[in-house]
C-alpha atoms as a PDB file:
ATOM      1  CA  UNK A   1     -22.118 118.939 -81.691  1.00  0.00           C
ATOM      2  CA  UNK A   2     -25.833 118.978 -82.119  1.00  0.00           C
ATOM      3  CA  UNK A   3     -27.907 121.116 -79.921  1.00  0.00           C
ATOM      4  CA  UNK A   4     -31.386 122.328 -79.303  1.00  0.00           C
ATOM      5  CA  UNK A   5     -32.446 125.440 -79.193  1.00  0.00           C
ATOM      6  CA  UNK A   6     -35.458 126.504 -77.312  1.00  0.00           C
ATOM      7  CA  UNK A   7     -37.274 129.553 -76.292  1.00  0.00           C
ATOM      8  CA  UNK A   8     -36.516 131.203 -79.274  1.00  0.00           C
ATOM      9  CA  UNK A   9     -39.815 130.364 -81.148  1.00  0.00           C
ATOM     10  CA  UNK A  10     -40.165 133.710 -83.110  1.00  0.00           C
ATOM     11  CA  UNK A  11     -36.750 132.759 -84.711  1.00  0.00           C
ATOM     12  CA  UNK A  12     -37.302 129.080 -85.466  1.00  0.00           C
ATOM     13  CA  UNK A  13     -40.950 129.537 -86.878  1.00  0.00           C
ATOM     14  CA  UNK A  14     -39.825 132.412 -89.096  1.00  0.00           C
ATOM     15  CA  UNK A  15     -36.633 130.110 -90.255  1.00  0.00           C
ATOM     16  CA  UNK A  16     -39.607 126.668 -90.921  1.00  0.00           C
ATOM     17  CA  UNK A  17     -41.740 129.558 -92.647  1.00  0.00           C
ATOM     18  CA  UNK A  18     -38.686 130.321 -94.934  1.00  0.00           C
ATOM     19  CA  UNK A  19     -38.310 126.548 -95.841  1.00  0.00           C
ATOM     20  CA  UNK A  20     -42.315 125.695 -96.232  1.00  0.00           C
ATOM     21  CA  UNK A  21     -44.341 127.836 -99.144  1.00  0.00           C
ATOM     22  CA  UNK A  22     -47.939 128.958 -97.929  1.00  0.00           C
ATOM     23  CA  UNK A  23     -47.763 128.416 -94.515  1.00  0.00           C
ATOM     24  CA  UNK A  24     -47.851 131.571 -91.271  1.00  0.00           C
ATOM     25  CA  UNK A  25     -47.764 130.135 -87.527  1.00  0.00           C
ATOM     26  CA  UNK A  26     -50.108 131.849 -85.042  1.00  0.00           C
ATOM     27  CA  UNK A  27     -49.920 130.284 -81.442  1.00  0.00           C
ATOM     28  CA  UNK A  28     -46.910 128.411 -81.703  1.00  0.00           C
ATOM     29  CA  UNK A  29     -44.068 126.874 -79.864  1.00  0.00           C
ATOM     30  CA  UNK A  30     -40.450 125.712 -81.715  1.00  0.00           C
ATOM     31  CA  UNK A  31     -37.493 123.759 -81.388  1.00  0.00           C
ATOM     32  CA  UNK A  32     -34.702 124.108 -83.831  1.00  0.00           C
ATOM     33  CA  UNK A  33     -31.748 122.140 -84.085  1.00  0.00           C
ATOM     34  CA  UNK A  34     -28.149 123.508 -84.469  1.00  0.00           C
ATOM     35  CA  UNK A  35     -25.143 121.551 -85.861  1.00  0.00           C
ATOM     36  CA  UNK A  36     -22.066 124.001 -84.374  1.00  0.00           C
ATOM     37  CA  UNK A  37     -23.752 127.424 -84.349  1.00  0.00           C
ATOM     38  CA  UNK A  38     -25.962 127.060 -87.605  1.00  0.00           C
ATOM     39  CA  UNK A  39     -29.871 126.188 -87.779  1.00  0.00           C
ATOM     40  CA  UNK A  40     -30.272 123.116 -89.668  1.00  0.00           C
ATOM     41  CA  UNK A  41     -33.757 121.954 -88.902  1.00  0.00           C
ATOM     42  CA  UNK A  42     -37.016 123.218 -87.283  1.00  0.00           C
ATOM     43  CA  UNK A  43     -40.335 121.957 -85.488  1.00  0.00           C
ATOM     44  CA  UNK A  44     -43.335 123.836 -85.344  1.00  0.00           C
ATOM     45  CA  UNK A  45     -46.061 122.758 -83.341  1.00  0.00           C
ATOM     46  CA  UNK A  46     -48.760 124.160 -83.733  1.00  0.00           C
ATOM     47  CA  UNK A  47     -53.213 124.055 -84.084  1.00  0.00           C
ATOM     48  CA  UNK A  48     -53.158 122.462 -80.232  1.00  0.00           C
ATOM     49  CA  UNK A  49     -56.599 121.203 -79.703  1.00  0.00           C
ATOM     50  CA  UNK A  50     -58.732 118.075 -78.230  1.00  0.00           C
ATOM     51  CA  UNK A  51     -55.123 116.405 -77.674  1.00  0.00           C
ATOM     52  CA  UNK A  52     -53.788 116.338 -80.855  1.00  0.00           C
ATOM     53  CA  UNK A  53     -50.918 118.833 -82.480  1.00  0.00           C
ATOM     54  CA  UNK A  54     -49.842 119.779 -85.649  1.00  0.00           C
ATOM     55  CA  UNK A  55     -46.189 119.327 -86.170  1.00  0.00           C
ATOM     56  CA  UNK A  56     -44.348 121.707 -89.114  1.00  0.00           C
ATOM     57  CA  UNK A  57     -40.817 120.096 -89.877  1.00  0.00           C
ATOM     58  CA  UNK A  58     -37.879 121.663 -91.755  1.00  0.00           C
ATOM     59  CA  UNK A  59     -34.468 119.946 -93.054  1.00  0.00           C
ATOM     60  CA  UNK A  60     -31.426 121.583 -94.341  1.00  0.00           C
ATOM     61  CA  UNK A  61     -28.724 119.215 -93.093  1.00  0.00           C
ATOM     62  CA  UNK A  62     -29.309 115.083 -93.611  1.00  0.00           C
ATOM     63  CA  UNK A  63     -27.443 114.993 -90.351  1.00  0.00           C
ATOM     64  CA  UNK A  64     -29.329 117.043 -88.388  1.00  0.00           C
ATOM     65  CA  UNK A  65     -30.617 114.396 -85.154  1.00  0.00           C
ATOM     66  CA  UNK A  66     -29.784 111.874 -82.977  1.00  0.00           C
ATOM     67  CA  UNK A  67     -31.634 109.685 -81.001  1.00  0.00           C
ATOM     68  CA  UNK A  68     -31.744 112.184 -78.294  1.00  0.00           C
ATOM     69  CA  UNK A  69     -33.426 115.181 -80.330  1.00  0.00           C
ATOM     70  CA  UNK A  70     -35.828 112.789 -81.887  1.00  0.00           C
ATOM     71  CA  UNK A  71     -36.270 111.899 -77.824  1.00  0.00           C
ATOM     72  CA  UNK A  72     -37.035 115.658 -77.220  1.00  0.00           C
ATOM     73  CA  UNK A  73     -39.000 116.468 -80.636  1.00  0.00           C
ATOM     74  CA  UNK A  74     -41.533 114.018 -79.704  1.00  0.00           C
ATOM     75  CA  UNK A  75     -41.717 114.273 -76.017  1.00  0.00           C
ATOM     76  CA  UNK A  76     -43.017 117.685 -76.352  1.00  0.00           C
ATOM     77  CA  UNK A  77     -46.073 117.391 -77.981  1.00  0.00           C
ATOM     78  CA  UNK A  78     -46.739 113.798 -75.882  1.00  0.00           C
ATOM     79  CA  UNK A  79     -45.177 114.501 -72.680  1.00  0.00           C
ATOM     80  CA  UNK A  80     -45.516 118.363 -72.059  1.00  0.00           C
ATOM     81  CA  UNK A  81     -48.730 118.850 -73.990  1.00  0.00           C
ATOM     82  CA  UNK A  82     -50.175 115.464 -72.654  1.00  0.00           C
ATOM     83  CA  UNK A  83     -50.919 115.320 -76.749  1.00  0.00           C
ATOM     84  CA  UNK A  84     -52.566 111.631 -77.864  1.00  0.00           C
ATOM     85  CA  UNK A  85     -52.007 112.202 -81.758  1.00  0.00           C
ATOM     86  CA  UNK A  86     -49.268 114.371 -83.626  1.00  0.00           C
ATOM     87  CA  UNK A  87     -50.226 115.462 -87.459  1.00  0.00           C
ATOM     88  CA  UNK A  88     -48.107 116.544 -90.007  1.00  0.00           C
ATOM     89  CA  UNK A  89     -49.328 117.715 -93.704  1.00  0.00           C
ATOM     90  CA  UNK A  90     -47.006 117.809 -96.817  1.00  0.00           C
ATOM     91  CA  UNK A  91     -47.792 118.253-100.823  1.00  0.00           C
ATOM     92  CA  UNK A  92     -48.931 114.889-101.888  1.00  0.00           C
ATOM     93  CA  UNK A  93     -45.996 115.552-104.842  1.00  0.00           C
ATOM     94  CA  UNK A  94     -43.403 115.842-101.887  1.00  0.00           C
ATOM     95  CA  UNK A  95     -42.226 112.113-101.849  1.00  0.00           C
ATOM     96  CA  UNK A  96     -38.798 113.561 -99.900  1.00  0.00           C
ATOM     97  CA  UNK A  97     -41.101 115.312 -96.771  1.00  0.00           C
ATOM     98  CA  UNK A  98     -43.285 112.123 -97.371  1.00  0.00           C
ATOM     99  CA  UNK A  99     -40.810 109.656 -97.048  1.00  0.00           C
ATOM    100  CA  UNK A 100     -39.155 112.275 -93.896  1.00  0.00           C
ATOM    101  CA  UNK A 101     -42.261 111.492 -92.318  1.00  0.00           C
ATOM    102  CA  UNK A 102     -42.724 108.016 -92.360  1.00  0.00           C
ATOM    103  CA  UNK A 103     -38.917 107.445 -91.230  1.00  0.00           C
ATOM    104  CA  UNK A 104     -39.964 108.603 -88.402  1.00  0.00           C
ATOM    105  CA  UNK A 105     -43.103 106.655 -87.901  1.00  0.00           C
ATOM    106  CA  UNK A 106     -45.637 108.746 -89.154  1.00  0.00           C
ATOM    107  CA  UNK A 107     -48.318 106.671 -90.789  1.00  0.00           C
ATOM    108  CA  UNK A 108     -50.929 107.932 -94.006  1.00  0.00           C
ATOM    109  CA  UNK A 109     -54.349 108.404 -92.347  1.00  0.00           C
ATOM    110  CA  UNK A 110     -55.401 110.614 -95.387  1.00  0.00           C
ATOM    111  CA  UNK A 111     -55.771 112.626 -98.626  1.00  0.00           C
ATOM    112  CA  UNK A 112     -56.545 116.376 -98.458  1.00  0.00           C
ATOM    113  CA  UNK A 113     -57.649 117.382-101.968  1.00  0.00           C
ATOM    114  CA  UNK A 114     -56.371 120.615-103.279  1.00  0.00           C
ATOM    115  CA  UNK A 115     -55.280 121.786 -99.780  1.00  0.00           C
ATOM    116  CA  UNK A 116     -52.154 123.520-101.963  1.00  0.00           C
ATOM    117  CA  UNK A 117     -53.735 124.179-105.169  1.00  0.00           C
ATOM    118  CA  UNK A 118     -53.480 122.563-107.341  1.00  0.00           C
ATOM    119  CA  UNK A 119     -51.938 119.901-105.238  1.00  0.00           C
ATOM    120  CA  UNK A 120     -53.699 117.267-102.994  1.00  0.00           C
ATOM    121  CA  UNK A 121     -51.705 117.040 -99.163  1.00  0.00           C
ATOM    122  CA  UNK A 122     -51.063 113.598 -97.525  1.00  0.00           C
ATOM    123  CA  UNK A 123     -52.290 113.556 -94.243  1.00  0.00           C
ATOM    124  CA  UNK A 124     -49.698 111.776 -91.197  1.00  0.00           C
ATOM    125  CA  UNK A 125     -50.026 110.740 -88.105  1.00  0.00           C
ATOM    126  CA  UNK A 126     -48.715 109.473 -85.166  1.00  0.00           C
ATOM    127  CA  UNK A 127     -50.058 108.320 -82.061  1.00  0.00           C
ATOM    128  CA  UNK A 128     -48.141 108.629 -78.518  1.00  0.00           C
ATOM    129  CA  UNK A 129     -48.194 104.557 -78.296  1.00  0.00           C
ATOM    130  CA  UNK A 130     -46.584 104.466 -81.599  1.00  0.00           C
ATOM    131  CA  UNK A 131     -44.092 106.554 -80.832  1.00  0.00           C
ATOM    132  CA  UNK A 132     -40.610 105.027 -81.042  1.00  0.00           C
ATOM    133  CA  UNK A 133     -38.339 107.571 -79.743  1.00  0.00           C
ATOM    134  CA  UNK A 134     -40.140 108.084 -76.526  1.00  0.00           C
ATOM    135  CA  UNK A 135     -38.885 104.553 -75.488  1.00  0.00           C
ATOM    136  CA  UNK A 136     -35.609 105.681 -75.930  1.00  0.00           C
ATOM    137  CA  UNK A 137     -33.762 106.212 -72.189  1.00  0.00           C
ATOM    138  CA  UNK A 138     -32.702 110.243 -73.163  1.00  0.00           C
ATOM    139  CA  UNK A 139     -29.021 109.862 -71.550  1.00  0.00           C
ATOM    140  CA  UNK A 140     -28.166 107.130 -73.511  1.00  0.00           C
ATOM    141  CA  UNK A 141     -28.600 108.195 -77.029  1.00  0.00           C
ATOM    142  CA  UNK A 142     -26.105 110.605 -78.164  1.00  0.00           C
ATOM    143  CA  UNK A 143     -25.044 114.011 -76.598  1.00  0.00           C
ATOM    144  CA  UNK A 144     -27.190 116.690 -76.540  1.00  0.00           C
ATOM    145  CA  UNK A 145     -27.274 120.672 -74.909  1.00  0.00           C
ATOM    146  CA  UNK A 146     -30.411 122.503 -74.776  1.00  0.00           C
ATOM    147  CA  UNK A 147     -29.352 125.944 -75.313  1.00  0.00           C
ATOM    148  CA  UNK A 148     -32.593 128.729 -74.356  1.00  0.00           C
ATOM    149  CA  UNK A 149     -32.429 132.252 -75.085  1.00  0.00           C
ATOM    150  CA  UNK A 150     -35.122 132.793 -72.167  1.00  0.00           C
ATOM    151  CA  UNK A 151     -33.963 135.327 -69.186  1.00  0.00           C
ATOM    152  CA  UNK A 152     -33.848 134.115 -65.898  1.00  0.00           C
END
């Protein structure tokens, strides 16, 4: 069973920050995603500022979502951050974090040149009325447990 796990930001960002060369999080909040009891993919959001968010993704497992985590991934940044845009950055010679992106309606708004040197970074984006998955009705898409390792 897939589950999110939440609270646990120091964990999840250091696990993304494993999977993503040249990158440290300051300020940040994370949701990871566990198939059974083992992390299989991270989001970082970070850079919060006149509306828009940064969004860090990392993949180990092609099966790591369903509708309802893409529900939750996205309703973060534009329904608990009241975000308008969501950006995401990757190596313009990463077609497979390229083409990640733009499955899940990220479009190109941009070239960064030599933001990883020597490589140019694409530039995504995502606006909250383009967002798919926040049309989705959440109990109706798959079964999902939020599991938080905050005290009560």
């Amino acid at each position: 069973m897939i589950k999110l796990l939440v609270n646990s930001d120091a964990f999840v960002c250091t696990w993304v920050q494993s999977k993503i060369s040249d990158i440290n999080f300051r300020d940040c909040k994370a949701i990871g995603v566990l198939k059974d009891t083992k992390l299989v993919a991270g989001v970082v959001y970070h850079s919060l500022a006149d509306g828009q968010i940064h969004a860090s993704i990392a993949v180990e497992d092609k099966n790591w979502a369903n509708k309802s985590v893409l529900y939750a991934l996205f309703a973060y940044p534009f329904k608990q951050c009241n975000c308008h845009r969501i950006l995401v950055t990757a190596k313009d010679n990463n077609k497979e974090s390229i083409r990640l992106a733009k499955k899940l309606g990220f479009q190109k708004e941009g070239l960064l040149r030599q933001m990883c040197p020597p490589h140019d970074a694409v530039l995504l984006g995502m606006l909250k009325d383009e967002c798919k998955w926040l049309n989705l009705k959440e109990n109706k898409n798959g079964k999902i447990k939020v599991i938080s390792t905050a005290s009560s």
